[in-house]
Protein backbone atom coordinates (compact mmCIF):
# COMPACT_ATOMS: atom_id res chain seq x y z
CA UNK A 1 -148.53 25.44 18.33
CA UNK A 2 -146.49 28.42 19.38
CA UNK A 3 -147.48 31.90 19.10
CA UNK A 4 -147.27 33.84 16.20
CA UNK A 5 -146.89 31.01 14.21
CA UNK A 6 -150.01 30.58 11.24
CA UNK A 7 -149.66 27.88 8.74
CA UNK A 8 -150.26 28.35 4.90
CA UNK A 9 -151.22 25.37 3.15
CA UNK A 10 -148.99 25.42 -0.24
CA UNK A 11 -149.72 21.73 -2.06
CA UNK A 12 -151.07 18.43 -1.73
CA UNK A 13 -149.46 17.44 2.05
CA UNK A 14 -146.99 20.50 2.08
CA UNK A 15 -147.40 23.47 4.01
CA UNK A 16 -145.36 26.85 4.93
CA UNK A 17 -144.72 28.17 8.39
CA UNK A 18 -144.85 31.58 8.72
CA UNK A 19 -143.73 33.47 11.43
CA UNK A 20 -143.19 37.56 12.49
CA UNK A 21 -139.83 36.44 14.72
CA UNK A 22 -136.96 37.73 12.33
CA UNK A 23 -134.35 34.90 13.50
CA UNK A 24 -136.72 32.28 12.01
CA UNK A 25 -136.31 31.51 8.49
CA UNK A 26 -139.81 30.16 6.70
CA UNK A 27 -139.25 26.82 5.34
CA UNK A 28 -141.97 23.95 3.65
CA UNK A 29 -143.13 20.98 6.12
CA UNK A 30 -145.04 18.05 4.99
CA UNK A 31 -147.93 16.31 6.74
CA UNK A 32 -146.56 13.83 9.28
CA UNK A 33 -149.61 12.86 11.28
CA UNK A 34 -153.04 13.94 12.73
CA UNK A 35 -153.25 13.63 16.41
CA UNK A 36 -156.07 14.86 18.89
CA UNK A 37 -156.80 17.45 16.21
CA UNK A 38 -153.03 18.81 15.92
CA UNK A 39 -150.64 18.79 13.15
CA UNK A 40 -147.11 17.07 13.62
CA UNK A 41 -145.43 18.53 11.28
CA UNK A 42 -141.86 16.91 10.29
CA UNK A 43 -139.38 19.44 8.33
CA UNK A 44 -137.93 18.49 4.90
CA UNK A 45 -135.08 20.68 4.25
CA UNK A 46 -133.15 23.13 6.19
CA UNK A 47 -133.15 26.85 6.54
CA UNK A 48 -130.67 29.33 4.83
CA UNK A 49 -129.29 29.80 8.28
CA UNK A 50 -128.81 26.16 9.04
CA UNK A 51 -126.85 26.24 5.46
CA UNK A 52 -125.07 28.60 6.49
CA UNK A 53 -123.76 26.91 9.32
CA UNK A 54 -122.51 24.02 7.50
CA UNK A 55 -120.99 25.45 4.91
CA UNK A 56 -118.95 27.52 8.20
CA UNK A 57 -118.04 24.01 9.79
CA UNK A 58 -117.04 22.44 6.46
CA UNK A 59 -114.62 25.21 5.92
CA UNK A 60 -113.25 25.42 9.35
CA UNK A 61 -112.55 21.16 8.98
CA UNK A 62 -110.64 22.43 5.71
CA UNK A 63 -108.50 25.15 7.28
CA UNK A 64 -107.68 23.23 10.38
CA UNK A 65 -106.40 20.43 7.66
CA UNK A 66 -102.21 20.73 8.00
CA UNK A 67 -100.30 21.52 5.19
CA UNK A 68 -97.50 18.85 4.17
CA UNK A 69 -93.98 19.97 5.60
CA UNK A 70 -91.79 21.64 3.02
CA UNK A 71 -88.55 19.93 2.38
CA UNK A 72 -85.70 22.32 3.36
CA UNK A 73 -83.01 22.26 0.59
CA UNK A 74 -79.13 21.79 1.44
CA UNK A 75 -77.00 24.63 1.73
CA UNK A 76 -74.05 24.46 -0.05
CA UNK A 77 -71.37 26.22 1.27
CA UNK A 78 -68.45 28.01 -0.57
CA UNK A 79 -66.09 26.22 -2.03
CA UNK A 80 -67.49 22.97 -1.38
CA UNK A 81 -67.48 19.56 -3.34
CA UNK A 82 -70.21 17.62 -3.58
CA UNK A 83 -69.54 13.70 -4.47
CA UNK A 84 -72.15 11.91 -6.02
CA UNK A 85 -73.62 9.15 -4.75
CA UNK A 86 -71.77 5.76 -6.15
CA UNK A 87 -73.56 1.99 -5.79
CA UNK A 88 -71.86 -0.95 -5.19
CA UNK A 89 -72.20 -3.47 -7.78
CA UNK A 90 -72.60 -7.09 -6.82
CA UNK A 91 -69.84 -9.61 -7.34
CA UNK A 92 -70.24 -13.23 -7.14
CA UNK A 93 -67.46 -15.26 -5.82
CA UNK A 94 -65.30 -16.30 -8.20
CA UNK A 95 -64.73 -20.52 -9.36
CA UNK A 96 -62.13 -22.37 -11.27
CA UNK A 97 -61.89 -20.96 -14.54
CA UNK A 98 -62.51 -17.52 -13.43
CA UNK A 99 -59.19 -15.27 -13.68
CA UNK A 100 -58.39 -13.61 -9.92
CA UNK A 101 -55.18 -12.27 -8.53
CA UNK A 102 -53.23 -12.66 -5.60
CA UNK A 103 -55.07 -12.85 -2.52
CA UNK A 104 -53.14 -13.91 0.83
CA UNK A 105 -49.25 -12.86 0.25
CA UNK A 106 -47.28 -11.09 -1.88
CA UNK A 107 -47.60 -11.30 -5.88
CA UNK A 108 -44.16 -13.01 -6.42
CA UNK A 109 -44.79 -15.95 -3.65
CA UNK A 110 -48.60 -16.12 -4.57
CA UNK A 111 -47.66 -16.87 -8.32
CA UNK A 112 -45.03 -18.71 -7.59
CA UNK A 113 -46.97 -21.34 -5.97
CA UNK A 114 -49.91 -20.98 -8.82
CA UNK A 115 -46.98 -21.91 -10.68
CA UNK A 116 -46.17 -25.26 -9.12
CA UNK A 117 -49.49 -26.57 -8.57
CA UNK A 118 -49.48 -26.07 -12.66
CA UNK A 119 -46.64 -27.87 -13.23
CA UNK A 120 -47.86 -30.62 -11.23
CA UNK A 121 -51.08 -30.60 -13.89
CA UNK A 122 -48.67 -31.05 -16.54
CA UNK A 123 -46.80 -33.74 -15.52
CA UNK A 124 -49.65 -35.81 -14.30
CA UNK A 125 -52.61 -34.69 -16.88
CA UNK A 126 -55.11 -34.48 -13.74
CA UNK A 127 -55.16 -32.52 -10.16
CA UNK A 128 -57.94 -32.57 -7.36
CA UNK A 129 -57.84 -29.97 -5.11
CA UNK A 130 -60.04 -29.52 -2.08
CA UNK A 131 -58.82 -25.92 -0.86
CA UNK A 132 -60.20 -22.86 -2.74
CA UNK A 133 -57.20 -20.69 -2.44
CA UNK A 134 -55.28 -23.60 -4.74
CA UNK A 135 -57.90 -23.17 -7.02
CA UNK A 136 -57.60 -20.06 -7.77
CA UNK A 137 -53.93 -20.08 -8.13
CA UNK A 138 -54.15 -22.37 -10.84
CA UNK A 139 -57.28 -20.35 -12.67
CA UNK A 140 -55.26 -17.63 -12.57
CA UNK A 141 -51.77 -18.95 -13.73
CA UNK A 142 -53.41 -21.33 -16.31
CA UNK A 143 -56.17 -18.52 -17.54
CA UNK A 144 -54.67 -18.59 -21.43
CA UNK A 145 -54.97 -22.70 -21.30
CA UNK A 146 -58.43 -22.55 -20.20
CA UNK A 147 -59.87 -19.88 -22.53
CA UNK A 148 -57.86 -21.59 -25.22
CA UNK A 149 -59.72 -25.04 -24.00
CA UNK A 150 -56.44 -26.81 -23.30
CA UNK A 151 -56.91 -27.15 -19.56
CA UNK A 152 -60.61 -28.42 -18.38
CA UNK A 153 -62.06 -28.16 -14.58
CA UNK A 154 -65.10 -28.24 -12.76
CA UNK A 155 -66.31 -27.96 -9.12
CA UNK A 156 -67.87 -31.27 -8.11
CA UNK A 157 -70.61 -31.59 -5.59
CA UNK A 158 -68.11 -32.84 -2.86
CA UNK A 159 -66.24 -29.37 -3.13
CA UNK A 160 -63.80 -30.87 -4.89
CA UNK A 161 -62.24 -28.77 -7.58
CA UNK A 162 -61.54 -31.69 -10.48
CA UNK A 163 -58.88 -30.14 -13.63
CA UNK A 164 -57.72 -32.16 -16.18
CA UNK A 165 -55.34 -31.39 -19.28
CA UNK A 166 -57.27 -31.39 -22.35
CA UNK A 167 -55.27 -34.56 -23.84
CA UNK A 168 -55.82 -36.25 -20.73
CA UNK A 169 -59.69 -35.68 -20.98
CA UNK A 170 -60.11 -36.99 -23.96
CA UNK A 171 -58.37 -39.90 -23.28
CA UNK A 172 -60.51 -40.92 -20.02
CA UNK A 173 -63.76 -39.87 -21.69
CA UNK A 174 -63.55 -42.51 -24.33
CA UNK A 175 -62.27 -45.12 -22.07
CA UNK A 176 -65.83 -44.22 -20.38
CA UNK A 177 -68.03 -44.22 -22.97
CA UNK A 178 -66.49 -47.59 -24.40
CA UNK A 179 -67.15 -49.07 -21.19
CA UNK A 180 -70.50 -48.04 -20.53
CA UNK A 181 -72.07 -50.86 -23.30
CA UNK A 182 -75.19 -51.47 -21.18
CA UNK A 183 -78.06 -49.50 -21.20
CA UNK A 184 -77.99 -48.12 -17.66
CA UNK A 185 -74.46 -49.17 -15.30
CA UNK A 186 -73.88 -48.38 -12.00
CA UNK A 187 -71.00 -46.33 -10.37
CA UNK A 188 -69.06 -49.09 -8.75
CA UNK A 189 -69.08 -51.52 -12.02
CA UNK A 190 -68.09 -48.65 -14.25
CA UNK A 191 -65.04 -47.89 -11.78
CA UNK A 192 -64.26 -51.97 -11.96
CA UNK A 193 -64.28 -52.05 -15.47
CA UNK A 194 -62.03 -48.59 -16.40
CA UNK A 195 -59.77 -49.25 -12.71
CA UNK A 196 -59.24 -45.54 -12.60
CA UNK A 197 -58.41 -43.74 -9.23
CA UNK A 198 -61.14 -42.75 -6.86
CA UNK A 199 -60.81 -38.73 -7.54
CA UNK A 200 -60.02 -39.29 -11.15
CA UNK A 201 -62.80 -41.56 -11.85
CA UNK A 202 -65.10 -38.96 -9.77
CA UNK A 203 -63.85 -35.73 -11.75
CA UNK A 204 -64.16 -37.39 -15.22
CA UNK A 205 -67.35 -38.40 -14.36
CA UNK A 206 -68.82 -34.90 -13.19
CA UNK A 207 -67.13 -33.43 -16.58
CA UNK A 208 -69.23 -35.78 -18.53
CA UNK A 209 -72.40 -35.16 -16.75
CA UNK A 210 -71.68 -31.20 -17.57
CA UNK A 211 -71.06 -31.79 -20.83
CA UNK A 212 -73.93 -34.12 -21.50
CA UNK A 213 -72.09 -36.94 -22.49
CA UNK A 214 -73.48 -39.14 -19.81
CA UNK A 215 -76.66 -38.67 -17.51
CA UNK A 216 -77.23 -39.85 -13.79
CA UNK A 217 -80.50 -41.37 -13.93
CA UNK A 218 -80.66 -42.12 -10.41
CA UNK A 219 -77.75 -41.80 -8.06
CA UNK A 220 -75.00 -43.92 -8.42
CA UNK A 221 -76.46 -44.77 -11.68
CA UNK A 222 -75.27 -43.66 -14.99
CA UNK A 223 -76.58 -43.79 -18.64
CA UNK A 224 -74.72 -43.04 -21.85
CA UNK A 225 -76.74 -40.14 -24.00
């Protein structure tokens, strides 16, 4: 034991050290051990000074902690405009059916030529057309026929844009649908019994499967609903 140390005994295994140095804080031990007639004596809590001391680091940790950086606002000079911030909206391509303007040459040449691929429609009831740019001539120069339902078309999944006058439609769609007397026929000996052309036959058969007139069970196969 050190010098000028005594021990006061304050409870059942807990005792006081008391000291006359003035650094040293008194504080309550508890029993530990007994060894060659010495006490061991293992400290429970900690002195006001030792408190002290933590409570110093903790708030140094806090006030080393960095403060977030402050935004620094725009300065807006005289006379200045600002101009708000404007999104683009998404646009899906257009297809047949969907009105769209001149694209490639002037407005009178563009319509023009919408003009005689539509007058080719008339005469012959039916057009296929595998170039886009067609396409969209004839949406556009035919747009009051298709909203008014007299001109039909759809995109087939060969790319091929398929348009058929309404009377025209009609016409092939029953000569389908009387020819389809089995309960399941295949493509080729529904094309030998109607004899249609190879695009016609294709685009009247797409416009049926769109409107639900007829269902491809498999491919190449083809049931009436």
């Amino acid at each position: 034991m050190r010098e000028n140390i005594y021990i006061s005994k304050r409870g059942e295994n807990k005792y006081e050290i008391i000291t006359k140095e003035t650094h040293f804080e008194p504080g309550v031990y508890s029993l530990y051990a007994l060894e060659k007639n010495l006490f061991v004596i293992k400290r429970q809590f900690f002195g006001e000074n030792q408190r002290n001391s933590s409570l110093q680091k903790k708030k140094q940790e806090i006030e080393n902690v960095k403060e977030p950086e402050k935004v620094k606002p725009e300065v807006i000079q005289e006379n200045e405009t600002i101009k708000p911030e404007i999104k683009k909206e998404y646009k899906p391509k257009k297809e047949l059916g969907e009105q769209e303007g001149p694209r490639e040459e002037s407005t009178k040449e563009w319509y023009k030529k919408g003009l005689q691929i539509k007058s080719d429609l008339m005469k012959n009831g039916f057009l296929a057309l595998n170039d886009l740019e067609e396409a969209r001539k004839i949406s556009y120069v035919t747009r009051q026929e298709i909203n008014a339902g007299e001109v039909l078309g759809i995109r087939g999944f060969d790319k091929v844009f398929y348009i058929f006058k309404k009377e025209c439609f009609e016409k092939l769609k029953s000569l389908i649908l009387e020819n389809m007397t089995k309960k399941i026929i295949s493509y080729e000996e529904l094309q030998e019994k109607v004899n249609l052309p190879k695009e016609e036959f294709n685009g009247i058969l797409e416009l049926l499967k769109e409107q639900s007139d007829i269902i491809e069970v498999h491919k190449g196969i083809f049931k009436k609903v």
